[in-house]
Structure formats: C-alpha cells, structure tokens
Protein backbone atom coordinates (compact mmCIF):
# COMPACT_ATOMS: atom_id res chain seq x y z
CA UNK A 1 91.20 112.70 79.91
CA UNK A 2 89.88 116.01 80.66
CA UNK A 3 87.67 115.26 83.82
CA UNK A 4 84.48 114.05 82.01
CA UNK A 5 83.87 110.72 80.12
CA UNK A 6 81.98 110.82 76.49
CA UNK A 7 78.97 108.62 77.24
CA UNK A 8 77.14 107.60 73.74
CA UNK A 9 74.27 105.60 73.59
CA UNK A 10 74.21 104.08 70.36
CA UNK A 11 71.65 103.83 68.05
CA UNK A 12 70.65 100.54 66.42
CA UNK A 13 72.30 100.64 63.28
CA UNK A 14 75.65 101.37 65.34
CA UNK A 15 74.98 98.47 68.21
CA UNK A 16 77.00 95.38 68.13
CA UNK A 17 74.56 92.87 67.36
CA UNK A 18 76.45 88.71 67.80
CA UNK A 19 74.13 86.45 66.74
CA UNK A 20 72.69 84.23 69.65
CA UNK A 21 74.03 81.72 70.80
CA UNK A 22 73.21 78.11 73.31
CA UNK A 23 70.96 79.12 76.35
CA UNK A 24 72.40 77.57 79.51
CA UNK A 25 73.76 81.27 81.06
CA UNK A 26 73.60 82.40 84.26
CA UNK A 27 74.86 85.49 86.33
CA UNK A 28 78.53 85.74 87.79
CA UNK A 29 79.14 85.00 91.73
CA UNK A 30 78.73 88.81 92.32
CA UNK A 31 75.74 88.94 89.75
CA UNK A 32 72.56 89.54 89.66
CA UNK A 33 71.52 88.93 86.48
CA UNK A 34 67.50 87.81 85.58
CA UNK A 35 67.52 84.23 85.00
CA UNK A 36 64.69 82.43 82.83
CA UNK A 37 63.14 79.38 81.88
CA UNK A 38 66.00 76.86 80.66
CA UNK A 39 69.23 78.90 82.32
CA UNK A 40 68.84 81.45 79.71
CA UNK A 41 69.77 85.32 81.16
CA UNK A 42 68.83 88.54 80.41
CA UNK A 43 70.69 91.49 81.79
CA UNK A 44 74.00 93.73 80.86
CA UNK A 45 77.91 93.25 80.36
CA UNK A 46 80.13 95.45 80.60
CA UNK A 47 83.82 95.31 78.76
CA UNK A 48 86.80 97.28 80.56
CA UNK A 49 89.83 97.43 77.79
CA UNK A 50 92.66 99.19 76.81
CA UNK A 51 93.41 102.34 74.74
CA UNK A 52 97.07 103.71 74.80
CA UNK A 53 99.10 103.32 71.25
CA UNK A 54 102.04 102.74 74.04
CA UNK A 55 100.40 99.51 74.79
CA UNK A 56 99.33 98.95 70.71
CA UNK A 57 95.92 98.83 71.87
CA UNK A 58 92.47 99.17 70.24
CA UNK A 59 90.25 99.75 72.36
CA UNK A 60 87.68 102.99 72.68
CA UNK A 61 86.43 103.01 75.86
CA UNK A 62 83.79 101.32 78.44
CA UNK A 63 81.20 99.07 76.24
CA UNK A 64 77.84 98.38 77.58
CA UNK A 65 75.85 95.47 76.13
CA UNK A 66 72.50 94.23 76.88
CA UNK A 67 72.27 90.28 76.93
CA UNK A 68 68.76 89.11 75.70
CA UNK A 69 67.25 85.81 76.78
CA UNK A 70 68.80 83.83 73.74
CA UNK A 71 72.11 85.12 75.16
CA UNK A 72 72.69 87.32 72.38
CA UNK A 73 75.14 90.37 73.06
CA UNK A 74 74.07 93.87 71.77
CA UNK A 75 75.96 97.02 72.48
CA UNK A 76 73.84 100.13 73.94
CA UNK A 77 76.06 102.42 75.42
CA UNK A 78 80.23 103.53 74.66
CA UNK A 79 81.45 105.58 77.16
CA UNK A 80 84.69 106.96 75.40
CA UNK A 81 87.51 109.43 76.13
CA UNK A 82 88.72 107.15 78.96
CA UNK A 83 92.61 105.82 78.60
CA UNK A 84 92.79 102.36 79.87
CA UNK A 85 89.36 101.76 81.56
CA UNK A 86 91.51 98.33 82.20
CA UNK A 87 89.86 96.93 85.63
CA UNK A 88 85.96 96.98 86.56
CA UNK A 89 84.56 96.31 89.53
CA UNK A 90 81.06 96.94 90.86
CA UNK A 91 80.74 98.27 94.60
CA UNK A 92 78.68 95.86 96.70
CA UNK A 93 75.30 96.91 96.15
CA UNK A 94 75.92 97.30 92.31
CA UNK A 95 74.72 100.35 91.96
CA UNK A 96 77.66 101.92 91.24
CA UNK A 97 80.74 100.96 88.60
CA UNK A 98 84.54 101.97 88.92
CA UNK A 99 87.60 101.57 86.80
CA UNK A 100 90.73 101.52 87.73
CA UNK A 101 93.08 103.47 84.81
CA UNK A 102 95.79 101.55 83.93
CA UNK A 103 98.97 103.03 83.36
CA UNK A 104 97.79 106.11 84.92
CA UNK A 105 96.94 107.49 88.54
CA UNK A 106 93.45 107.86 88.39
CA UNK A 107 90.09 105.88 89.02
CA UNK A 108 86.61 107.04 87.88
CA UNK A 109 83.09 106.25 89.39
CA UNK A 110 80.30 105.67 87.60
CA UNK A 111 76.09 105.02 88.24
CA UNK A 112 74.80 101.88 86.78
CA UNK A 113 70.87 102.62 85.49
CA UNK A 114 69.42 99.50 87.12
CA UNK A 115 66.46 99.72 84.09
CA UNK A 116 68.82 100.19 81.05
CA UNK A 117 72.29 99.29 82.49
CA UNK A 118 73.48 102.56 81.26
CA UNK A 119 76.41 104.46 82.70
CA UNK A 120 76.47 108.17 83.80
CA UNK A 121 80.33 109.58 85.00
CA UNK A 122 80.20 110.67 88.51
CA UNK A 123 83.96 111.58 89.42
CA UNK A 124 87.15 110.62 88.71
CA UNK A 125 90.28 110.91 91.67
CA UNK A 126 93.34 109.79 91.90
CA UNK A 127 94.70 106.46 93.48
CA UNK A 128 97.59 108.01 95.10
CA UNK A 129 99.86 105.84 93.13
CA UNK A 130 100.81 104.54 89.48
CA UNK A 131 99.24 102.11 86.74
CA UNK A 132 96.27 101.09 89.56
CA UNK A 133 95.25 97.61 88.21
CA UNK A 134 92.94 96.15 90.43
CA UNK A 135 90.34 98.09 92.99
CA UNK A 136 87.87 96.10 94.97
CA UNK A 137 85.10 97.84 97.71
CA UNK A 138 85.21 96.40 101.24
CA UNK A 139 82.04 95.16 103.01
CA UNK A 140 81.15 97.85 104.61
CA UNK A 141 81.33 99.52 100.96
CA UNK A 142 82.65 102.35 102.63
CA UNK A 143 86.18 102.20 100.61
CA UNK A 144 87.45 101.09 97.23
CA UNK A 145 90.86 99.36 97.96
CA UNK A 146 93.73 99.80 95.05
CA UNK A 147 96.49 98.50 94.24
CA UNK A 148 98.91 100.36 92.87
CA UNK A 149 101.35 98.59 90.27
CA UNK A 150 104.46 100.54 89.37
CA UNK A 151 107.33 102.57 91.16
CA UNK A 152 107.54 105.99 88.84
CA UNK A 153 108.04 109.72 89.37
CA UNK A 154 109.37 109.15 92.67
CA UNK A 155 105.93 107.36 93.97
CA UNK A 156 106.10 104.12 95.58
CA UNK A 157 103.71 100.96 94.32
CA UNK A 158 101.56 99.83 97.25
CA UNK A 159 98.02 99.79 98.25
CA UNK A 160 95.39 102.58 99.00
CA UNK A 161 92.14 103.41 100.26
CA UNK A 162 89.68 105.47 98.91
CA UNK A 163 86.18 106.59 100.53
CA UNK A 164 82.96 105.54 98.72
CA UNK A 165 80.73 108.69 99.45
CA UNK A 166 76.47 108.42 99.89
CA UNK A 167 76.46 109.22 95.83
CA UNK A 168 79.52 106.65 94.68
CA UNK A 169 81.55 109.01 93.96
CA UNK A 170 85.23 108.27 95.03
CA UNK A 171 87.24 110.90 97.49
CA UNK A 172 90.76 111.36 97.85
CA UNK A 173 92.58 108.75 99.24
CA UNK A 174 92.26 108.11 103.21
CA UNK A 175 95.28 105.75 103.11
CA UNK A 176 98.69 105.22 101.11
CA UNK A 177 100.40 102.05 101.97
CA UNK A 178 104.04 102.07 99.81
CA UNK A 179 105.80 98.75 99.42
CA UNK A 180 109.42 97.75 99.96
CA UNK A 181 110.32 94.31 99.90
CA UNK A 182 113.11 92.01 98.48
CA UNK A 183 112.62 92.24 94.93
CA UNK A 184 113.01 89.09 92.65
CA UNK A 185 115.64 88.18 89.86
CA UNK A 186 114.05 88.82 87.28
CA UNK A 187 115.75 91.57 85.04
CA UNK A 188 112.93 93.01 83.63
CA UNK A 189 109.37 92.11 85.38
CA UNK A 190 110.76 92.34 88.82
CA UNK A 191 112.59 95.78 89.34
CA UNK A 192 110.50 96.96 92.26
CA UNK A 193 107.47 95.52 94.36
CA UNK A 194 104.64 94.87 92.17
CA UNK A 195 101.30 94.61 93.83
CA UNK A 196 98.84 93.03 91.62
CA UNK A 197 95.61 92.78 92.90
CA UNK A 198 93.29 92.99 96.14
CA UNK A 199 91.25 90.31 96.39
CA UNK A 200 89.01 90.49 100.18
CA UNK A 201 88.21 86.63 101.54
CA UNK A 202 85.02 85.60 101.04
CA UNK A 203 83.77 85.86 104.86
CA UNK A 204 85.17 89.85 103.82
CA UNK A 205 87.95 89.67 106.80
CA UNK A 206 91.22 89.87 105.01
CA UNK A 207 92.95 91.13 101.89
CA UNK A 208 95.00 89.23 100.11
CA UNK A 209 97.77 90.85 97.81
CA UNK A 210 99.64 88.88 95.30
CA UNK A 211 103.13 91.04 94.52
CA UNK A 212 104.63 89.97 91.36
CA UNK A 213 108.03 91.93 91.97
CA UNK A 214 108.65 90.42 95.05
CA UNK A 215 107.38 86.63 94.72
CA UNK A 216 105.11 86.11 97.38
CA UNK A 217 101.39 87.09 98.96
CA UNK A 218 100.75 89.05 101.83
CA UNK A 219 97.79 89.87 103.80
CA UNK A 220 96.44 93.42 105.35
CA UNK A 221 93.03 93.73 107.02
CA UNK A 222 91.15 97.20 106.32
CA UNK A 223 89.97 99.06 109.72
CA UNK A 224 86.89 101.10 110.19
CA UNK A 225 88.94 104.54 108.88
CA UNK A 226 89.56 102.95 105.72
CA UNK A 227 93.50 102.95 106.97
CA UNK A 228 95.58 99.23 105.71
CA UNK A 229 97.00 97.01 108.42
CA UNK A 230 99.53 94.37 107.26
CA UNK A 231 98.92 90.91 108.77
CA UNK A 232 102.24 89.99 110.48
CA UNK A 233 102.78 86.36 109.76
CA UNK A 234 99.84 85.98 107.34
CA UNK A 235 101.63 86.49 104.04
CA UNK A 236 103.43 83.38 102.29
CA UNK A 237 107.03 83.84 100.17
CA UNK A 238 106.50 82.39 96.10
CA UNK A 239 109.17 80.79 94.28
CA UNK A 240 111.94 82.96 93.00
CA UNK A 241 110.71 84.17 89.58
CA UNK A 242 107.15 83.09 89.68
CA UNK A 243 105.46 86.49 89.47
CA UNK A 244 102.08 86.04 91.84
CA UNK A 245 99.51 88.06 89.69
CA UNK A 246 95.82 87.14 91.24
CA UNK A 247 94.29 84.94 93.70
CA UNK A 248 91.17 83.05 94.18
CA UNK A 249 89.34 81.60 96.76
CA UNK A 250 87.33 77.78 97.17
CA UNK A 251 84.06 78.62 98.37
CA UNK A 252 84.63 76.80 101.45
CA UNK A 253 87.02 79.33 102.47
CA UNK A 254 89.95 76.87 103.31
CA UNK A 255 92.15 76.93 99.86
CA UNK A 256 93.22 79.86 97.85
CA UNK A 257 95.33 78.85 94.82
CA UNK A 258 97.17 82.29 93.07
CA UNK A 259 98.22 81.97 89.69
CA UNK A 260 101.61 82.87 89.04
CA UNK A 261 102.89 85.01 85.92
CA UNK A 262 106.28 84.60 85.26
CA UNK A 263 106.04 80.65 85.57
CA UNK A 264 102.62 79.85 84.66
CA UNK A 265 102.29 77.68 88.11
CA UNK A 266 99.25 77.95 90.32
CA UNK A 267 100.09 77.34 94.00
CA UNK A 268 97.79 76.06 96.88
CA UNK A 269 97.35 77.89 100.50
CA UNK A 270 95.90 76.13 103.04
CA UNK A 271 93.59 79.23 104.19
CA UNK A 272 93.27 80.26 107.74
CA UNK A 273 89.82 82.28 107.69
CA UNK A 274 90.83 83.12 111.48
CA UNK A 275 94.10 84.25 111.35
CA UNK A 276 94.46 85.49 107.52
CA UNK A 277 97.23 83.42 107.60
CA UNK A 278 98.45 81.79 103.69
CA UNK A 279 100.90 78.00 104.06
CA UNK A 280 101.57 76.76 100.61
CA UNK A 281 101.22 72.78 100.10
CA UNK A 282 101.15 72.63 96.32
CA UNK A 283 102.80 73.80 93.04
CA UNK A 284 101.50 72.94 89.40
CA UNK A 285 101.75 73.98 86.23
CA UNK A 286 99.14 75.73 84.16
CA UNK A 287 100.37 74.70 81.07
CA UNK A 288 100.11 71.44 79.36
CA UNK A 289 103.35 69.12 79.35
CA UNK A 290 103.47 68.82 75.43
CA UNK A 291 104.06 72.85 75.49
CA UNK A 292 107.24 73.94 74.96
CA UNK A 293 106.87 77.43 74.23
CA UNK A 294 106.83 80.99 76.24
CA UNK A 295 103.47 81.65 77.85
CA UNK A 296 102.74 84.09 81.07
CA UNK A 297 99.87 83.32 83.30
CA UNK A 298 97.35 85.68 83.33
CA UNK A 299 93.46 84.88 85.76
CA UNK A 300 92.32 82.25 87.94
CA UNK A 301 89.13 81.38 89.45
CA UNK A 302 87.19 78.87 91.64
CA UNK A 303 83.89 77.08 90.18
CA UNK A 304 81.21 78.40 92.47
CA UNK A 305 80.94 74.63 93.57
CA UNK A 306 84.23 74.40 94.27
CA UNK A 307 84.82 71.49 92.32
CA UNK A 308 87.01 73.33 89.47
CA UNK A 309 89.84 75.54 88.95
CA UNK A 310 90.48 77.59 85.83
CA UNK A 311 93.78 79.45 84.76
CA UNK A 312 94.44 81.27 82.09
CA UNK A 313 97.23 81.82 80.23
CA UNK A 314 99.01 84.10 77.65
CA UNK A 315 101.12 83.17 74.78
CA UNK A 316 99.42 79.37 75.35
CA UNK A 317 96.34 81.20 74.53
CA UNK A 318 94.80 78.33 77.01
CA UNK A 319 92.65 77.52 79.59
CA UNK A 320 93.21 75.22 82.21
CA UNK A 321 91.08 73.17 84.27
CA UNK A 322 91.84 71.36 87.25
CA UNK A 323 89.84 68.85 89.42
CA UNK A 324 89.94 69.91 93.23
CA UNK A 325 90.19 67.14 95.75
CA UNK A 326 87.16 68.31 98.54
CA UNK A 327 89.18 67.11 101.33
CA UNK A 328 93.48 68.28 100.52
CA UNK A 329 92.23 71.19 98.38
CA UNK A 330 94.90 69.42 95.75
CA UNK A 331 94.91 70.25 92.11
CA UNK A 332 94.84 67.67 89.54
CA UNK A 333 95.48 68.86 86.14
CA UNK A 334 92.16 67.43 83.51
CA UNK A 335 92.29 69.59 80.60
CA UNK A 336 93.92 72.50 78.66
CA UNK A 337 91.37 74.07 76.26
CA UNK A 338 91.77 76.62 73.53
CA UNK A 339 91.00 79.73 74.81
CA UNK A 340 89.87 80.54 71.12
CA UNK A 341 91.38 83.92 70.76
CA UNK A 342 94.49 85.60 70.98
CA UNK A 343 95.88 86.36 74.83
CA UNK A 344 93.50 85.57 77.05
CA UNK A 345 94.12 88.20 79.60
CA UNK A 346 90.76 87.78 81.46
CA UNK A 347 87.94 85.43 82.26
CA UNK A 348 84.88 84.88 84.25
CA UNK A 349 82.18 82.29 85.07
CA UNK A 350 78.45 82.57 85.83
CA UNK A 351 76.78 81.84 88.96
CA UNK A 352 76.41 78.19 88.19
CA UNK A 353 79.58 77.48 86.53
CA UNK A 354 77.42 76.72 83.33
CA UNK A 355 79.49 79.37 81.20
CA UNK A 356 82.43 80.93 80.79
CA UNK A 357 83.38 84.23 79.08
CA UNK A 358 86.89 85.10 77.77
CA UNK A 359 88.47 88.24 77.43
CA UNK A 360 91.29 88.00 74.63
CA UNK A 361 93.60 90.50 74.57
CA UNK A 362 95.15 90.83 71.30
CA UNK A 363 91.88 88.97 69.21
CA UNK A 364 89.82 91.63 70.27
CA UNK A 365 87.11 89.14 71.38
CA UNK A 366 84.96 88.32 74.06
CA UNK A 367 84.20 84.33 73.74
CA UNK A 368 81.66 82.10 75.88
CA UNK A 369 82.77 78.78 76.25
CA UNK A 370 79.97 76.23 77.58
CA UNK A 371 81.11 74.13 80.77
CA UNK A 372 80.19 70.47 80.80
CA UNK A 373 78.49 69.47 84.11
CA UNK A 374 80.29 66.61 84.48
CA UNK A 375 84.12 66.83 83.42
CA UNK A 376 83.89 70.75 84.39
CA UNK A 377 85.94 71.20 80.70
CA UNK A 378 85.06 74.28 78.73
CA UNK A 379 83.21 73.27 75.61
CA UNK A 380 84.15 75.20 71.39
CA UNK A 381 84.45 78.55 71.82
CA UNK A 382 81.63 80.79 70.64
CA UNK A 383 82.58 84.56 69.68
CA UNK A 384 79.67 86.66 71.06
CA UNK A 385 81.32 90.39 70.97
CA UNK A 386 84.31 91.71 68.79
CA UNK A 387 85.73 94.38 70.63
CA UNK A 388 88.53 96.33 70.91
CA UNK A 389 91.64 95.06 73.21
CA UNK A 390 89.21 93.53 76.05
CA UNK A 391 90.61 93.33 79.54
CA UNK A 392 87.90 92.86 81.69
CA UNK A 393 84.13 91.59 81.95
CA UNK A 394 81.16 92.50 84.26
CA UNK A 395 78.10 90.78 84.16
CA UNK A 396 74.73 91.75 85.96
C-alpha cells in the first residue's frame, strides 16, 4: 500500500449483477437501510476480504454493491490496492467507513456518499500494534478502539485508541494498552495473548475483549481522553483451550454468550450492565453431535428480538441456532444449517432478523439465508454475490 487506495467505479458491463432474489430484507441492527412495501430494501453493502498470497487469498479489495428493492446485489464501486481490508465497521453516524488491515499495522478511513454509497480514501494510520482485526468507534465517536492480534517485531498485542477527527479521518494513536497474561496450552494458536475483538455493551459503558491466547474475556471502559481502563474484577477466565474469538450481546443487556474458537463452544455470562462485570453459567457446543470432524468457531450474534442465537463455524461449514430461554438466558441447541459455502468466517442479520447474509471464506460467496419467523432456522441458501475471499459485510 502506498498511502492511497485505487477507488474504481465500475461501469455496467463490469458490475456484479446476482439475479434477485425473495423480498423479506431489512437493514442490520446498526443499519439504516430504506425499507419498502413487503420488507423489501434498497440501499448498499459493503464486502471487507482478504488479499495476501500468504493467506492464499483472492480477494481485490473493498466491494461496494447497491441492493435494489428486489434484493438484487450489483457492484458499483472496487476500491483496490488495499492488503487485507479484513474488518469494517461504520463510525456511529455512518458517515464514515474504516478497515482494520489484517496482518498489518495499519487502519484506513474512508467517506461513505450517503446518495451513491460510494467510498472516497481519507487517511490511513497505524494501530500501534500488529494484524488489527477488529476496530469499533465509542459513543461519543470520538475514538476507534482496536484490537491488536499478534505479538511480532518486538510489539506487544493489546488494545488501542485512535481519535476520530471533525473529517473521519483517523490520528495517531492516543492510547496503547499491551497484554500479558497466562497464555493457554495450545502449541500453536495460543503462544501469546490474543485479543480478538472489541465489542462496546449495548447501553455503550463497557468493552468487552475476548483473548483467544489466554482463554478468557476481560473488560476495560474507555475515558473521555480516549485512554483504556481495565475493569478489575469484570473479566471472566474460559476453559483451557477454548480460544474466545467474539462476543455478543441479548438485547436486554443481561446475557452475552462469546463463541469460542478452538472448541467450537459458546458460553453464557450473566451480564452486569452496572458493574461490567462477566459470571459464566453455561457451556454448549456449536456443533451438531453427529459431527465428528475438526471445525473452529468463527461469529456469533443475538436475533434483534433476542429470541435466537447464531454461531458459525469453520470446517463444519455450519450455522447454528439456538433457542434462548427469556428468563436464564440458557441456550438450547434447535438446528445446525448448511452454511452453503465453504468457511463461513462471517455473518450478519438484518434489523428484523428476517435475513441472514454469510460471508464464506474459501467459496468466495456472500449467501442470504431467509429466517423462518417461527423456528428462527435459516432457510436454503441463496448465492447473491461471488466474491473474492469475503470476510466481512456492511449493510446500510
């Protein structure tokens, strides 16, 4: 990367045109997508991926789609000569996009057209750390918080902060938070703390951090500076060798269930929106019984009615669902569908839970599985985008 991302809008005999497909969409919990007559949505998506021959990867870049009312996706815009555009996130007014750069040290900002959905490069910093895989803005949207994957080149993994100027461009980072930690037994995943996400509460409070390398969860609150402040007491030990990877809330505020890698389990907190504070009360397995094979688990997420959990996982190449009791915030296990590609690193539902959309990894596909109202069970698999080595979805 020399600074500057390639933007192309593409012209219509180069779009990525997918045939239609069942109306019934709706925009994502931080969408804000235009929704017509019969659940139908027009608006954009936009596909993170990866690009590195280290990681065999296909991907060319940031692709922009436009979603017409039938739900059909076409491709507008390919911003290229980006390596590993692997996490999006909007900030919270969505008027600006970011990418984290997997694998490298470096985020990028971006402006989001609100009338085309098209991208213009703003800046590009770096995260004060290695392979950043997750960044999320705080609700003042005054910072982008990172976390920072790997130990190399003598740099620490941990957490940083960095300031969200007037623009959206990003600034240097206003806080570097490394990690130490017991690390777990695992030969190979676990050699150092492994932060893998950071994921704010919904009331905006707290951050939690899953930290695959060291099997368990903590919690930091972010101060008015932008500087990290870990929650003493607030954090929650996993299971040697379970690999925490991401966490998601119930709407409700009073469960979070975190999806472990290593295992494919999903654990339960009991939530304290007070204190921060993360006590475990259940473990269960993302995969069905009658698999016997190697699988890693990969996203999780909350129906926004709280009803549902999904998991994904990798090697399965399913999706679970699981029934939540309102009261215990217990799992019980109703379904494991075919994710209908090829590692389903990523997914994410619409606003209503009608729809889900699956990022698969090594299929190079993006898929939209209907929900059923009733069971909460993703429906056949639909192929709406082929794209290169998709690891991440935005939808406004």
């Amino acid at each position: 990367m020399d600074g500057r991302a390639r933007l192309m809008t593409l012209p219509v005999s180069r779009r990525t045109v997918v045939a239609g497909i069942a109306a019934g969409m709706a925009t994502q919990a931080s969408g804000t997508g235009r929704v017509l007559r019969g659940g139908s949505m027009s608006g954009f998506a936009y596909v993170g991926c990866r690009t590195s021959r280290e990681r065999n990867a296909k991907g060319d870049g940031i692709s922009v789609y436009r979603i017409a009312a039938d739900g059909a996706w076409t491709r507008i815009q390919l911003v290229s000569d980006l390596i590993n555009p692997s996490w999006l996130a909007f900030d919270r007014s969505r008027r600006f996009l970011y990418t984290a750069h997997g694998d490298g040290s470096e985020a990028s900002a971006f402006r989001v057209d609100p009338a085309t959905g098209e991208l213009t490069f703003l800046n590009r910093v770096t995260t004060g750390g290695r392979n950043p895989v997750h960044l999320m803005a705080d609700p003042t949207n005054r910072f982008m918080v990172v976390a920072n994957h790997i130990v190399a080149d003598g740099v620490k993994s941990g957490l940083s902060t960095l300031p969200i100027a007037a623009d959206g461009s990003l600034g240097a980072p206003v806080d570097i938070v490394a990690f130490d930690g017991k690390i777990g037994p695992h030969r190979v995943e676990q050699p150092f703390p492994k932060p893998h996400q950071v994921q704010f509460d919904p009331p905006g409070k707290f951050i939690t951090v899953p930290d695959k390398g060291c099997d368990r969860v903590l919690v930091y609150r972010i101060d008015g500076g932008g500087k990290l402040h870990l929650v003493e007491n607030g954090g929650a030990a996993a299971r040697e060798t379970s690999g925490p990877r991401h966490v998601a809330f119930h709407p409700g505020s009073r469960f979070a269930y975190v999806i472990n890698e290593l295992d494919s389990t999903i654990v339960g907190y009991h939530f304290d929106p007070a204190s921060g504070a993360l006590r475990p009360f259940q473990v269960v397995s993302a995969l069905a019984d009658t698999f016997t094979g190697n699988s890693r688990g990969s996203e999780i997420a909350v129906s926004p009615d709280g009803r549902h959990v999904y998991a994904s996982n990798r090697g399965a190449d399913t999706v679970a669902t699981f029934a939540v009791d309102g009261l215990s915030g217990r799992l019980t296990l109703t379904g494991s569908s075919p994710a209908g590609g090829k590692t389903p690193r990523f997914f994410t539902l619409t606003a209503d839970g009608s729809a889900m959309f699956v990022a698969n990894e090594e299929g190079h596909t993006i898929v939209r599985h209907a929900i059923d109202p009733r069971s909460g069970l993703p429906q056949k698999p639909v192929v709406i985008a082929e794209t290169g080595s998709p690891t991440s979805i935005l939808l406004s």
